[in-house]
C-alpha atoms as a PDB file:
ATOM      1  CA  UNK A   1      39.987  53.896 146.135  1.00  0.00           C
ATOM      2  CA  UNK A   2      42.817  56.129 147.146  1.00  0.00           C
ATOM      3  CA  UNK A   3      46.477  55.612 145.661  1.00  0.00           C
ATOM      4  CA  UNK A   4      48.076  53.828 148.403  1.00  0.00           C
ATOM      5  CA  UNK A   5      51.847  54.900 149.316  1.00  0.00           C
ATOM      6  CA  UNK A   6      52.596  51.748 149.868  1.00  0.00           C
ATOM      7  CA  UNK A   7      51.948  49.856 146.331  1.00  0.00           C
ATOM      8  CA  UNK A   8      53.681  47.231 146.658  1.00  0.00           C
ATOM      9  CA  UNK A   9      52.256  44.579 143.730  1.00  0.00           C
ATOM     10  CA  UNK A  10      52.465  41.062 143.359  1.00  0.00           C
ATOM     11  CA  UNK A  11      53.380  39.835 139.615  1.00  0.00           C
ATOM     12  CA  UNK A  12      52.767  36.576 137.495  1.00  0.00           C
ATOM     13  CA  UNK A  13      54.916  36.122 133.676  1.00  0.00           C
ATOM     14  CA  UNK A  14      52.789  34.219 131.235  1.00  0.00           C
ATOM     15  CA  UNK A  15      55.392  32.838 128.435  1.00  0.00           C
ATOM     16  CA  UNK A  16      59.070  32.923 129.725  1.00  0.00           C
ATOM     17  CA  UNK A  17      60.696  30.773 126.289  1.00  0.00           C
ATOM     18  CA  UNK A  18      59.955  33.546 123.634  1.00  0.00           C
ATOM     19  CA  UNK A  19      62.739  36.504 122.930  1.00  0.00           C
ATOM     20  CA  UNK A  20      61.220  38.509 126.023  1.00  0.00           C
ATOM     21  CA  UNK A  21      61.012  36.096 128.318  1.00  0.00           C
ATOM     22  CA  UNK A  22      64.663  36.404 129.485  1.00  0.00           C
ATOM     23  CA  UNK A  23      65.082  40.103 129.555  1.00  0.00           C
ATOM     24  CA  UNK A  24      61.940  40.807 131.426  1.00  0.00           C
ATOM     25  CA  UNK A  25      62.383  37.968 134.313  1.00  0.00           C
ATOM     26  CA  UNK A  26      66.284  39.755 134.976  1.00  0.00           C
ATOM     27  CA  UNK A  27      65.141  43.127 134.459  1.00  0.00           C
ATOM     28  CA  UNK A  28      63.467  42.100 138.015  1.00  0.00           C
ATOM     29  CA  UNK A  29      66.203  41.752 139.436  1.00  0.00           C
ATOM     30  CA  UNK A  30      66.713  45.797 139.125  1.00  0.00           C
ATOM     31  CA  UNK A  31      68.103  47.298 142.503  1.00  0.00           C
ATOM     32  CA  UNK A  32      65.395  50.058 142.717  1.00  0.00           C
ATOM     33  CA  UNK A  33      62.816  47.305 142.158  1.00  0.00           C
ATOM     34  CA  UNK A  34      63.629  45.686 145.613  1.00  0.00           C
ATOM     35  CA  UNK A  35      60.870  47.526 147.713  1.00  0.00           C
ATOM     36  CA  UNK A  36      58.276  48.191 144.908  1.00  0.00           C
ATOM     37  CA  UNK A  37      57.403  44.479 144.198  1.00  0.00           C
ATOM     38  CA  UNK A  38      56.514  41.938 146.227  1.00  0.00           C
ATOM     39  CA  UNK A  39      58.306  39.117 145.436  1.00  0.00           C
ATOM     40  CA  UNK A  40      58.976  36.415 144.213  1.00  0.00           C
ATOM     41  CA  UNK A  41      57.817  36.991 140.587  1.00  0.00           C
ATOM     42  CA  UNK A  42      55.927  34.053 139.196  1.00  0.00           C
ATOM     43  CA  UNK A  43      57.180  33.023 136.231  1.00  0.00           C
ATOM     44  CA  UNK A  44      54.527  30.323 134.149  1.00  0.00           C
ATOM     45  CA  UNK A  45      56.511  27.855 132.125  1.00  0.00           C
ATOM     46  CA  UNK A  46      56.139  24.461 129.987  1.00  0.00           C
ATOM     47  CA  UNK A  47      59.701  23.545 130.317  1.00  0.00           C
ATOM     48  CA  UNK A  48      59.943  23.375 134.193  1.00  0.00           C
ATOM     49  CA  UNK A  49      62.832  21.642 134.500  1.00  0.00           C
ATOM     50  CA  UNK A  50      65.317  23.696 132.721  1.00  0.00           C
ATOM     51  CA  UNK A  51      64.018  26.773 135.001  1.00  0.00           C
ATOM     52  CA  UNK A  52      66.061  27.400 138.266  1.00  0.00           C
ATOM     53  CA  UNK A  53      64.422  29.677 140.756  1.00  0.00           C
ATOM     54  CA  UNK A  54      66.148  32.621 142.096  1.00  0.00           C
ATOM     55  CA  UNK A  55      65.548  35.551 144.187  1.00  0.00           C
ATOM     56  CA  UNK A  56      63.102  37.340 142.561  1.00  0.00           C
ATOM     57  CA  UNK A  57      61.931  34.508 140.052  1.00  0.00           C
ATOM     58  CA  UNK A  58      59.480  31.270 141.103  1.00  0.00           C
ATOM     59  CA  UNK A  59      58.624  29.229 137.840  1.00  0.00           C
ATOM     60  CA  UNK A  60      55.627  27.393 137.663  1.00  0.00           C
ATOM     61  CA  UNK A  61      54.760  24.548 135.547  1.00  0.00           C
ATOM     62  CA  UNK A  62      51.591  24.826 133.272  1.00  0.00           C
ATOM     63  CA  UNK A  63      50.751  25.646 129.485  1.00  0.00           C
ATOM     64  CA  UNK A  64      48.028  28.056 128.941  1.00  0.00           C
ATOM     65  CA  UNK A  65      45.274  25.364 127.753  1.00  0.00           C
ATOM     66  CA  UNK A  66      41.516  25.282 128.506  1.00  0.00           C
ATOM     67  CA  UNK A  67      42.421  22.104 130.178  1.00  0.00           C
ATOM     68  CA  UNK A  68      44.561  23.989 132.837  1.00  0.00           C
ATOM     69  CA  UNK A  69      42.830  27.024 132.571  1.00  0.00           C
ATOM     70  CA  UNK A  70      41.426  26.231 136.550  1.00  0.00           C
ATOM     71  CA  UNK A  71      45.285  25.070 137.845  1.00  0.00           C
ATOM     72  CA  UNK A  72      46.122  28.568 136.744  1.00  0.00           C
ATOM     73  CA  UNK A  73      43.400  30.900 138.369  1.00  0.00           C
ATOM     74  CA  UNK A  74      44.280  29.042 141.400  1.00  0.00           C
ATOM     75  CA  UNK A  75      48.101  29.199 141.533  1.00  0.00           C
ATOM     76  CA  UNK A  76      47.379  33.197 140.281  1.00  0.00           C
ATOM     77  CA  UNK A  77      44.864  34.142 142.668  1.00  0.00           C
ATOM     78  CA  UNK A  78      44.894  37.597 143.951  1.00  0.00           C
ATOM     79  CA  UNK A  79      47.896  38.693 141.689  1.00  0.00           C
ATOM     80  CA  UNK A  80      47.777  42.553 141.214  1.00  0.00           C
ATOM     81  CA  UNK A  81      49.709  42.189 137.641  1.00  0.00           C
ATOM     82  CA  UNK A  82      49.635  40.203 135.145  1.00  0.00           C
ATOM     83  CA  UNK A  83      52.458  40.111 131.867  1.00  0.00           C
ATOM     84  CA  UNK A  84      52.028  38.394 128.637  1.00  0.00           C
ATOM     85  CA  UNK A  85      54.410  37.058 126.661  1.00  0.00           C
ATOM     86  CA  UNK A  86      52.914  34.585 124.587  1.00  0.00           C
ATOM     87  CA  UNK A  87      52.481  34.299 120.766  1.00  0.00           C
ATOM     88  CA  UNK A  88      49.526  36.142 119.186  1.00  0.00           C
ATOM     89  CA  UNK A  89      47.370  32.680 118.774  1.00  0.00           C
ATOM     90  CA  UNK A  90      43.534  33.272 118.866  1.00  0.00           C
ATOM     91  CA  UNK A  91      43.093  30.034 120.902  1.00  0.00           C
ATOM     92  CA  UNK A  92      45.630  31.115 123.633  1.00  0.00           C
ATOM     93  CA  UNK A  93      44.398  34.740 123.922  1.00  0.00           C
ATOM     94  CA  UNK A  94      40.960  33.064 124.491  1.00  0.00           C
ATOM     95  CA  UNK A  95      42.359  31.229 127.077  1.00  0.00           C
ATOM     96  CA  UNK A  96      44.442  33.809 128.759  1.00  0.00           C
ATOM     97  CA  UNK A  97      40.804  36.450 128.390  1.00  0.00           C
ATOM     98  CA  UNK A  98      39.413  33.810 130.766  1.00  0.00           C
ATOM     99  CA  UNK A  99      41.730  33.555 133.234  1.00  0.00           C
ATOM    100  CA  UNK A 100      42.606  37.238 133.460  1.00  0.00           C
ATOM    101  CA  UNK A 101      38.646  37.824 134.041  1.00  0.00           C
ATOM    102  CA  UNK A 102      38.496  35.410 136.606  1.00  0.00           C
ATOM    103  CA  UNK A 103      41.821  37.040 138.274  1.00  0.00           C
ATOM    104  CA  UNK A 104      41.222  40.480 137.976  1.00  0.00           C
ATOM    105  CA  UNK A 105      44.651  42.068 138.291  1.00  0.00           C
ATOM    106  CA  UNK A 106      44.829  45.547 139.025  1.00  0.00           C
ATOM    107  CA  UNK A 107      46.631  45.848 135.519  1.00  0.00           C
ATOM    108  CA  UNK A 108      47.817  43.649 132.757  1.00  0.00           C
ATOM    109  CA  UNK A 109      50.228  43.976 129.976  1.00  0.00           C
ATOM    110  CA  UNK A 110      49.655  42.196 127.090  1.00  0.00           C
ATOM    111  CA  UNK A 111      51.901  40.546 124.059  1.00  0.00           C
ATOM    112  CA  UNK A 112      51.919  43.688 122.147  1.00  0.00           C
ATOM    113  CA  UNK A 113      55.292  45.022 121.677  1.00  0.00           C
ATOM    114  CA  UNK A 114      56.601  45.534 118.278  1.00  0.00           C
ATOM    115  CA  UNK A 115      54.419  47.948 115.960  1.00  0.00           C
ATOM    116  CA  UNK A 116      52.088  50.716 117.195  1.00  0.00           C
ATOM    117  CA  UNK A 117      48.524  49.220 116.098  1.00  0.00           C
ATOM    118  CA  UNK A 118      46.986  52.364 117.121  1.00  0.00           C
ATOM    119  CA  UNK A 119      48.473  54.587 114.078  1.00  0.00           C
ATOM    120  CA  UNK A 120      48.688  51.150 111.796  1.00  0.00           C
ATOM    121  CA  UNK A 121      45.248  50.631 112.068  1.00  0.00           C
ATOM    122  CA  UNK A 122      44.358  54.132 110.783  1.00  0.00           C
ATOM    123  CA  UNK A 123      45.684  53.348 107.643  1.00  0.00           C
ATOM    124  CA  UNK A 124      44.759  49.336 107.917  1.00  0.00           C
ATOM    125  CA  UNK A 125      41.912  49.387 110.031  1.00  0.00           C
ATOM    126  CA  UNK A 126      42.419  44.915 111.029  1.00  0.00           C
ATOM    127  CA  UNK A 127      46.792  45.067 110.806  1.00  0.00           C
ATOM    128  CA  UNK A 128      46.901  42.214 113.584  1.00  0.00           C
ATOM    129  CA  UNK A 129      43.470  43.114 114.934  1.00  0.00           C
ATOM    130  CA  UNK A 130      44.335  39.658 117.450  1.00  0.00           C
ATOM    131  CA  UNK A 131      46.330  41.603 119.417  1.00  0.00           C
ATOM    132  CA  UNK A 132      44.053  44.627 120.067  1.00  0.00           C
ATOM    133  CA  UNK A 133      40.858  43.118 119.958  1.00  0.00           C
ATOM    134  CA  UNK A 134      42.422  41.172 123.009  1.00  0.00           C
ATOM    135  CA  UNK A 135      43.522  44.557 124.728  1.00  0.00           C
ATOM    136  CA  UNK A 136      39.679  45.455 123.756  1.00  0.00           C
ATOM    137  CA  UNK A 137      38.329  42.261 125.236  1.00  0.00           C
ATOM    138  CA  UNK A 138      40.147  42.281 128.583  1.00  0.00           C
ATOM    139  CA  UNK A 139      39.608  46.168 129.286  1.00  0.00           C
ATOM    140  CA  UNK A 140      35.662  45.201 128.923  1.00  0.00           C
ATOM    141  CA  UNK A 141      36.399  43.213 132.501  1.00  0.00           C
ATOM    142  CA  UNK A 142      36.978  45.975 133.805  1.00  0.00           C
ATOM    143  CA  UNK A 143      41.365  45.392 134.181  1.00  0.00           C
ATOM    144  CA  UNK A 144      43.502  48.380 133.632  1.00  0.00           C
ATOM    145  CA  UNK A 145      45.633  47.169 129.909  1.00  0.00           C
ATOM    146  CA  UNK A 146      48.501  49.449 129.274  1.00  0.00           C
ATOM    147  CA  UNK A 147      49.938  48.226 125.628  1.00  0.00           C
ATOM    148  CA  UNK A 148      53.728  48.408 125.100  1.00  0.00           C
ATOM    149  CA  UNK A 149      54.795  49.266 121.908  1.00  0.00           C
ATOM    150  CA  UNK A 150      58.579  49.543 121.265  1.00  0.00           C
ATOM    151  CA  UNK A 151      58.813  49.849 117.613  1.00  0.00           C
ATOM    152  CA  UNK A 152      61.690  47.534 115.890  1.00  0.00           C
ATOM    153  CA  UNK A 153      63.200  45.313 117.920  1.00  0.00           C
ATOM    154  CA  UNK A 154      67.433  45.520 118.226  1.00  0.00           C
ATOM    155  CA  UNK A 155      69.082  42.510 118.622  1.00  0.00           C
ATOM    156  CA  UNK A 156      72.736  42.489 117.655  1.00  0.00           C
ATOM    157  CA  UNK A 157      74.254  39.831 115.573  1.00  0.00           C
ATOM    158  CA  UNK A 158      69.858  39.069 114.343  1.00  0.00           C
ATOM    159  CA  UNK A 159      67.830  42.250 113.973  1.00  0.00           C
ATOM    160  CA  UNK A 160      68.824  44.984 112.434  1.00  0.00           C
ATOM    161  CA  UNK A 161      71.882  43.391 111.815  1.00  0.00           C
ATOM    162  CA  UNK A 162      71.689  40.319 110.645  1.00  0.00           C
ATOM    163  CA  UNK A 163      67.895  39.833 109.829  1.00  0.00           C
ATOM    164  CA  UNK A 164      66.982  42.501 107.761  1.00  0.00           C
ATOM    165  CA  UNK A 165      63.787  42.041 105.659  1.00  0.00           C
ATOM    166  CA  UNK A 166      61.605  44.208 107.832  1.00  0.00           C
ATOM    167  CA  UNK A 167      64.030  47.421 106.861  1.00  0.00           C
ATOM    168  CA  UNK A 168      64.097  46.514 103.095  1.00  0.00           C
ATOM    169  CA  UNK A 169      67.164  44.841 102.669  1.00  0.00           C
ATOM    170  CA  UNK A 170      66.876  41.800 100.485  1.00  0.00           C
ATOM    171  CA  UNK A 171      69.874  39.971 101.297  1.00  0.00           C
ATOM    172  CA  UNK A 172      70.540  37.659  98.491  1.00  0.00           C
ATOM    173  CA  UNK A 173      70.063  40.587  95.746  1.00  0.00           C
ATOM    174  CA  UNK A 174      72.099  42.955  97.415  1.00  0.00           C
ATOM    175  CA  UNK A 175      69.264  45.411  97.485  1.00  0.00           C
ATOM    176  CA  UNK A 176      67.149  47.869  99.420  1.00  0.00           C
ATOM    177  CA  UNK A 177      63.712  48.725  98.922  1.00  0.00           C
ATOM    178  CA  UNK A 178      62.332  51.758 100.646  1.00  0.00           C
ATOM    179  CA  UNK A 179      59.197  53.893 101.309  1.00  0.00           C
ATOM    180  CA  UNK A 180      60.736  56.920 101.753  1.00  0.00           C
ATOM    181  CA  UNK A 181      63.838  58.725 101.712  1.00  0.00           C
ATOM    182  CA  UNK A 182      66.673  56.566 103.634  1.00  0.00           C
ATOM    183  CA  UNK A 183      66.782  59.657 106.095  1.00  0.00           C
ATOM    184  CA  UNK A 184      63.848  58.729 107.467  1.00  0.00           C
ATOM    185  CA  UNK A 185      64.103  57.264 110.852  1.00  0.00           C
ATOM    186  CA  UNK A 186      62.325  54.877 112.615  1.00  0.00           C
ATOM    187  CA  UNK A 187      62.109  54.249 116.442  1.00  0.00           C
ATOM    188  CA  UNK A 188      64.077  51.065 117.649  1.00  0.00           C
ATOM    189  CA  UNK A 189      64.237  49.039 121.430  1.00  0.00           C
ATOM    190  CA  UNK A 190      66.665  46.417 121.968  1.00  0.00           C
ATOM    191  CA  UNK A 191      65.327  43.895 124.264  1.00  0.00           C
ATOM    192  CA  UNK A 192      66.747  44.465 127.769  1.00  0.00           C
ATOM    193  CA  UNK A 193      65.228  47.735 127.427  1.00  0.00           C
ATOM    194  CA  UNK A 194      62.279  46.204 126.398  1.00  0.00           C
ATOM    195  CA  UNK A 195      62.790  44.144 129.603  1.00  0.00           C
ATOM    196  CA  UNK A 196      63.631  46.881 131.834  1.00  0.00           C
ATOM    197  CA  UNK A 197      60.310  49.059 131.032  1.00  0.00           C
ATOM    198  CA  UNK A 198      58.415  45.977 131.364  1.00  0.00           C
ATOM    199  CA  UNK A 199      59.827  45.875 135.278  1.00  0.00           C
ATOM    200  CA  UNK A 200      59.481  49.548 135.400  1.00  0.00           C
ATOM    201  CA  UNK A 201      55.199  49.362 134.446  1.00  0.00           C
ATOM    202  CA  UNK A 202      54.427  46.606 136.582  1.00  0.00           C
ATOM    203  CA  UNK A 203      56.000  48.754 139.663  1.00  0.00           C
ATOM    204  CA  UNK A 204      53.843  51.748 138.944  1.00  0.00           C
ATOM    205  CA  UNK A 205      50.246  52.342 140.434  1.00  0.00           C
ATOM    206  CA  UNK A 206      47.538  51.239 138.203  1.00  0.00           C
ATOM    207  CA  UNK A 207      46.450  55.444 138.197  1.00  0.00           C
ATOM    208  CA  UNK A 208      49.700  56.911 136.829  1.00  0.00           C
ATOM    209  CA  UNK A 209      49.500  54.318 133.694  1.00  0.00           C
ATOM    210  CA  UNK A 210      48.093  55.522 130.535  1.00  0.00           C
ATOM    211  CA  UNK A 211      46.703  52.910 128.495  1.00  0.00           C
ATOM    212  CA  UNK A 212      49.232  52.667 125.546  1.00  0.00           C
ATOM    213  CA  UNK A 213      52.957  53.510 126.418  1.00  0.00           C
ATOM    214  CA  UNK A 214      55.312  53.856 123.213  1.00  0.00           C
ATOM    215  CA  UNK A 215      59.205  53.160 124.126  1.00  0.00           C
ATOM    216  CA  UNK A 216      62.662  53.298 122.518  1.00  0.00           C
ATOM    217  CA  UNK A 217      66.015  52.189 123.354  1.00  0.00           C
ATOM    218  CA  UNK A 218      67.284  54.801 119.776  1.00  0.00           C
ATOM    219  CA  UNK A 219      66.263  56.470 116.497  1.00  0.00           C
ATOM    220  CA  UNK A 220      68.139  55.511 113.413  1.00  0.00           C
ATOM    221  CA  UNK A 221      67.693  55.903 109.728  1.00  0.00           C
ATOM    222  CA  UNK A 222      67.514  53.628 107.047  1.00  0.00           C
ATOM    223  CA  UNK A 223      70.570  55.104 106.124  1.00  0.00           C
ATOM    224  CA  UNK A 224      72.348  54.347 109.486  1.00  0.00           C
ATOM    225  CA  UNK A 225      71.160  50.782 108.961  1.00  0.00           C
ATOM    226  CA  UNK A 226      71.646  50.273 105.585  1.00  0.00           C
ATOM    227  CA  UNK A 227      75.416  51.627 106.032  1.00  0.00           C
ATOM    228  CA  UNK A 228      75.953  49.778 109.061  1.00  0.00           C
ATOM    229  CA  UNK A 229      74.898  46.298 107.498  1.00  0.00           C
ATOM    230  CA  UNK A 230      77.270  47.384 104.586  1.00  0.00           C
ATOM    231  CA  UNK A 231      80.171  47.923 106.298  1.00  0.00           C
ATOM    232  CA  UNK A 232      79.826  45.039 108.794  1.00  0.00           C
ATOM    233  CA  UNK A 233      79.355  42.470 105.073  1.00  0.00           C
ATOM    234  CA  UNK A 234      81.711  44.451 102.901  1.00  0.00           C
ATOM    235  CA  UNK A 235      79.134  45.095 100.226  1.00  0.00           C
ATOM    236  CA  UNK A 236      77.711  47.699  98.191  1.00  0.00           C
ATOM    237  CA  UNK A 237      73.461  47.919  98.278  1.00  0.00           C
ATOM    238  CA  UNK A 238      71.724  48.934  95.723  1.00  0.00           C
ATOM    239  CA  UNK A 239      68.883  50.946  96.832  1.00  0.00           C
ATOM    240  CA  UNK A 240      65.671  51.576  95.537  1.00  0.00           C
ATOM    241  CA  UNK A 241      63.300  53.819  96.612  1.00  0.00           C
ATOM    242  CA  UNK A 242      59.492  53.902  96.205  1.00  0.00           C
ATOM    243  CA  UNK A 243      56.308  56.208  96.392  1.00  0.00           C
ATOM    244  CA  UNK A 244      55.414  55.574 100.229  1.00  0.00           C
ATOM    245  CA  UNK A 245      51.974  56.929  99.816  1.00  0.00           C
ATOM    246  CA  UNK A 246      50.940  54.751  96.755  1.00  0.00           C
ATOM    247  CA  UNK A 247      52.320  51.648  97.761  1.00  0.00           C
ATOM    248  CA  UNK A 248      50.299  51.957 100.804  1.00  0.00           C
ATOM    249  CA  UNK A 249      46.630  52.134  98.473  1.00  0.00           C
ATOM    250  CA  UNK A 250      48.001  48.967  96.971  1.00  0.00           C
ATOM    251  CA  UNK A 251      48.318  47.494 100.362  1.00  0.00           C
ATOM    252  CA  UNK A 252      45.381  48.556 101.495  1.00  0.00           C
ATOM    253  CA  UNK A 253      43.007  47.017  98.790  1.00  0.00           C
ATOM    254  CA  UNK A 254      45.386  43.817  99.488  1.00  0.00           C
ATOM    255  CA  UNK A 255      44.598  43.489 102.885  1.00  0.00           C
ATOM    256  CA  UNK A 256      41.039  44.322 102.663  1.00  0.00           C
ATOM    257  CA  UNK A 257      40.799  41.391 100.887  1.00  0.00           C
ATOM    258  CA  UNK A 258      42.744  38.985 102.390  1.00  0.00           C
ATOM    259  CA  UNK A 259      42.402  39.889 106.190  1.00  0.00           C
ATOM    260  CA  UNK A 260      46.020  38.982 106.532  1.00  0.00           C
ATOM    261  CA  UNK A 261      49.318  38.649 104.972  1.00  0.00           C
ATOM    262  CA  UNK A 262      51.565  35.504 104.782  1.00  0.00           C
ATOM    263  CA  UNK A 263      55.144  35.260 106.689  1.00  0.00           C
ATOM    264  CA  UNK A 264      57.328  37.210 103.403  1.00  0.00           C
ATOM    265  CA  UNK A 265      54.226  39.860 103.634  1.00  0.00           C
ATOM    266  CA  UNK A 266      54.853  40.761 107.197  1.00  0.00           C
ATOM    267  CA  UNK A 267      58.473  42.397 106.605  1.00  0.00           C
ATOM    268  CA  UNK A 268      57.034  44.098 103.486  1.00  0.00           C
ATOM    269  CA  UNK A 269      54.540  45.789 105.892  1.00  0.00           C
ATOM    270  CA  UNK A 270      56.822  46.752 108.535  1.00  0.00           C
ATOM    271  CA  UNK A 271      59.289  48.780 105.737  1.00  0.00           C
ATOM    272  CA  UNK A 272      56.547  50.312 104.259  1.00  0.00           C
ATOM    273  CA  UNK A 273      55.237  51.497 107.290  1.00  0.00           C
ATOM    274  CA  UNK A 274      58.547  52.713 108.210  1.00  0.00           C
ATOM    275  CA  UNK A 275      58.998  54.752 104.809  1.00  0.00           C
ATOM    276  CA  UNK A 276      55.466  56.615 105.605  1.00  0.00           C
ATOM    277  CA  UNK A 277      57.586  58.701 108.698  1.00  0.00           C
ATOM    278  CA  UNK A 278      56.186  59.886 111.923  1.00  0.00           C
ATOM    279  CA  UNK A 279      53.411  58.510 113.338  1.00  0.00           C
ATOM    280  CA  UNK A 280      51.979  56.175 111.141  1.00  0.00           C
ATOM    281  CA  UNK A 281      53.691  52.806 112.976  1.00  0.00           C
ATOM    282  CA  UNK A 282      57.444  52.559 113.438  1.00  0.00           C
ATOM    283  CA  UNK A 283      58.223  56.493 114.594  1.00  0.00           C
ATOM    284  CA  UNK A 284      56.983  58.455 117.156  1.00  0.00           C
ATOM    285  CA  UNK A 285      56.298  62.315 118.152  1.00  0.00           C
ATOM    286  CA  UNK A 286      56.437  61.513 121.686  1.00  0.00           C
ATOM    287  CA  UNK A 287      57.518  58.742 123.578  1.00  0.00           C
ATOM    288  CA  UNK A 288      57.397  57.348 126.992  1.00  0.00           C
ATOM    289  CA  UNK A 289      61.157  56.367 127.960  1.00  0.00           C
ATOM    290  CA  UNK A 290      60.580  58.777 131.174  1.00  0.00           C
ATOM    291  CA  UNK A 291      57.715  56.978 132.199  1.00  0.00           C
ATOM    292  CA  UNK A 292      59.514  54.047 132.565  1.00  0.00           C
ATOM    293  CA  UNK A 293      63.229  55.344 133.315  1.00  0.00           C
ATOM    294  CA  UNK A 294      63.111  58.986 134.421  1.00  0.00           C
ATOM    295  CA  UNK A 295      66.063  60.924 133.570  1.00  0.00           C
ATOM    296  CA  UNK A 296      68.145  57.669 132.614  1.00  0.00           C
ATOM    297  CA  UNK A 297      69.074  57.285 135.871  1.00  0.00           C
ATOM    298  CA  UNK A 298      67.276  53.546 136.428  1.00  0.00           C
ATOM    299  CA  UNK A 299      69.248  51.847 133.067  1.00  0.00           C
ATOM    300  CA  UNK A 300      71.213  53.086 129.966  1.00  0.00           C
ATOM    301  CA  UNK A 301      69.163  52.641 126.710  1.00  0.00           C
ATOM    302  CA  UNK A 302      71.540  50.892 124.542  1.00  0.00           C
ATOM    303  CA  UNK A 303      72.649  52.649 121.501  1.00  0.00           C
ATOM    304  CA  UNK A 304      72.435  51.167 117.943  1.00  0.00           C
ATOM    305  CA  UNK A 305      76.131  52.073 116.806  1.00  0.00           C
ATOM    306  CA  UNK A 306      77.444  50.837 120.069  1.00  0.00           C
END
């Protein structure tokens, strides 16, 4: 079928009570989105009646169980996309796999965000193989998947600032462990961004979408960071740094063993892939900020130092 002019999509949230599901509802309401959407955008939600409607926003009541599974098809019939942003359970994936099949949206965007699995998985082939074997599973229906990744996620006053285990920074030692010299940089989004290129996507013909899409709001160092969490707690870090490349052989044998890695693992992963540089995670050679916001002129990324 031809590109139509006139694309003009309908859109359904799944998940609206995790970190993303405030930016990306309000990114909606985005001036330039007013004739490239059809809305209102349904948003599905267990908590119904702390939801108000708006505008551009209709919640719906209904968890994502097998049990409901039919209540949703129906309310989501003939949607063109689909967003998800839901926790990375097996048992809701499975549920959300059947749904989308039954739907078939022209495109779907699925809870990836966060690190690039693509260059992870070269260097651990299963690193959260949930998420993409569910990208895998749904593109087999034949539904256009674009994954978002977005790198770390900014959120002042918790990540990057506060929370700081995934760049190194053991808090109660005073100490930073790193993977490679604290000059290396490593691709952040803070999540109205995150929001806003959500919003962006779902406007854009299912033709012009590449399959993965790799976003950031900034680029900072470890050094940046590191300094910035000193000055903002008046301390003095001691930092440590670490082969990169042989810490990641230890890993691998690790994980090739266990198939996964408990909740204090998960940070260790995340500054290790950092440390490695470019492409292998948390830093990219190319991005696709102009996809979603050409020439700046839809948003301003925010800034880390701002």
């Amino acid at each position: 079928s031809k590109p139509s002019v006139s694309y003009k999509p309908s859109v359904a949230v799944l998940g609206t009570s995790g970190f993303l599901g405030e930016p990306v509802l309000a990114a909606f309401s985005r001036p330039d989105l007013v004739d490239k959407i059809q809305f209102p955008v349904k948003a599905l939600t267990t908590n119904i009646r702390q939801k108000r409607d708006n505008s551009t926003v209709q919640f719906v009541e209904g968890s994502i169980t097998l049990a409901n599974k039919q209540a949703i098809i129906e309310e989501l019939a003939g949607t063109d996309v689909i967003i998800e942003l839901l926790p990375a359970d097996l048992g809701i994936f499975r549920v959300v796999e059947e749904i989308v099949k039954e739907i078939q949206p022209k495109v779907f965007i699925p809870s990836q965000f966060g690190v690039d699995l693509e260059q992870v998985q070269k260097n651990i082939p299963d690193f959260l193989s949930v998420k993409s074997d569910h990208s895998t599973k749904i593109r087999e229906f034949g539904v256009k998947v674009v994954d978002i990744y977005t790198s770390l996620f900014a959120i002042p006053e918790s990540a990057l600032y506060e929370v700081v285990g995934q760049v190194g920074i053991n808090k109660e030692e005073n100490t930073a462990t790193l993977y490679g010299p604290p000059q290396t940089k490593v691709a952040i989004s803070f999540l109205p961004d995150i929001g806003n290129a959500v919003a962006s996507l779902a406007s854009i013909e299912p033709l012009k979408l590449p399959n993965s899409i790799r976003i950031q709001s900034d680029e900072v160092s470890y050094a940046d960071i590191i300094n910035r969490y000193e000055v903002d707690h008046n301390i003095k870090l001691k930092v440590n740094q670490i082969d990169g490349q042989q810490t990641l052989k230890s890993a691998q044998e690790k994980y090739s063993k266990l198939k996964t890695f408990g909740p204090g693992d998960f940070f260790f992963y995340l500054t290790l892939f950092g440390g490695l540089g470019t492409d292998n995670g948390l830093s990219y050679s190319s991005n696709d900020d102009e996809l979603v916001n050409p020439n700046g002129q839809l948003w301003s990324w925010s800034k880390f130092n701002n």
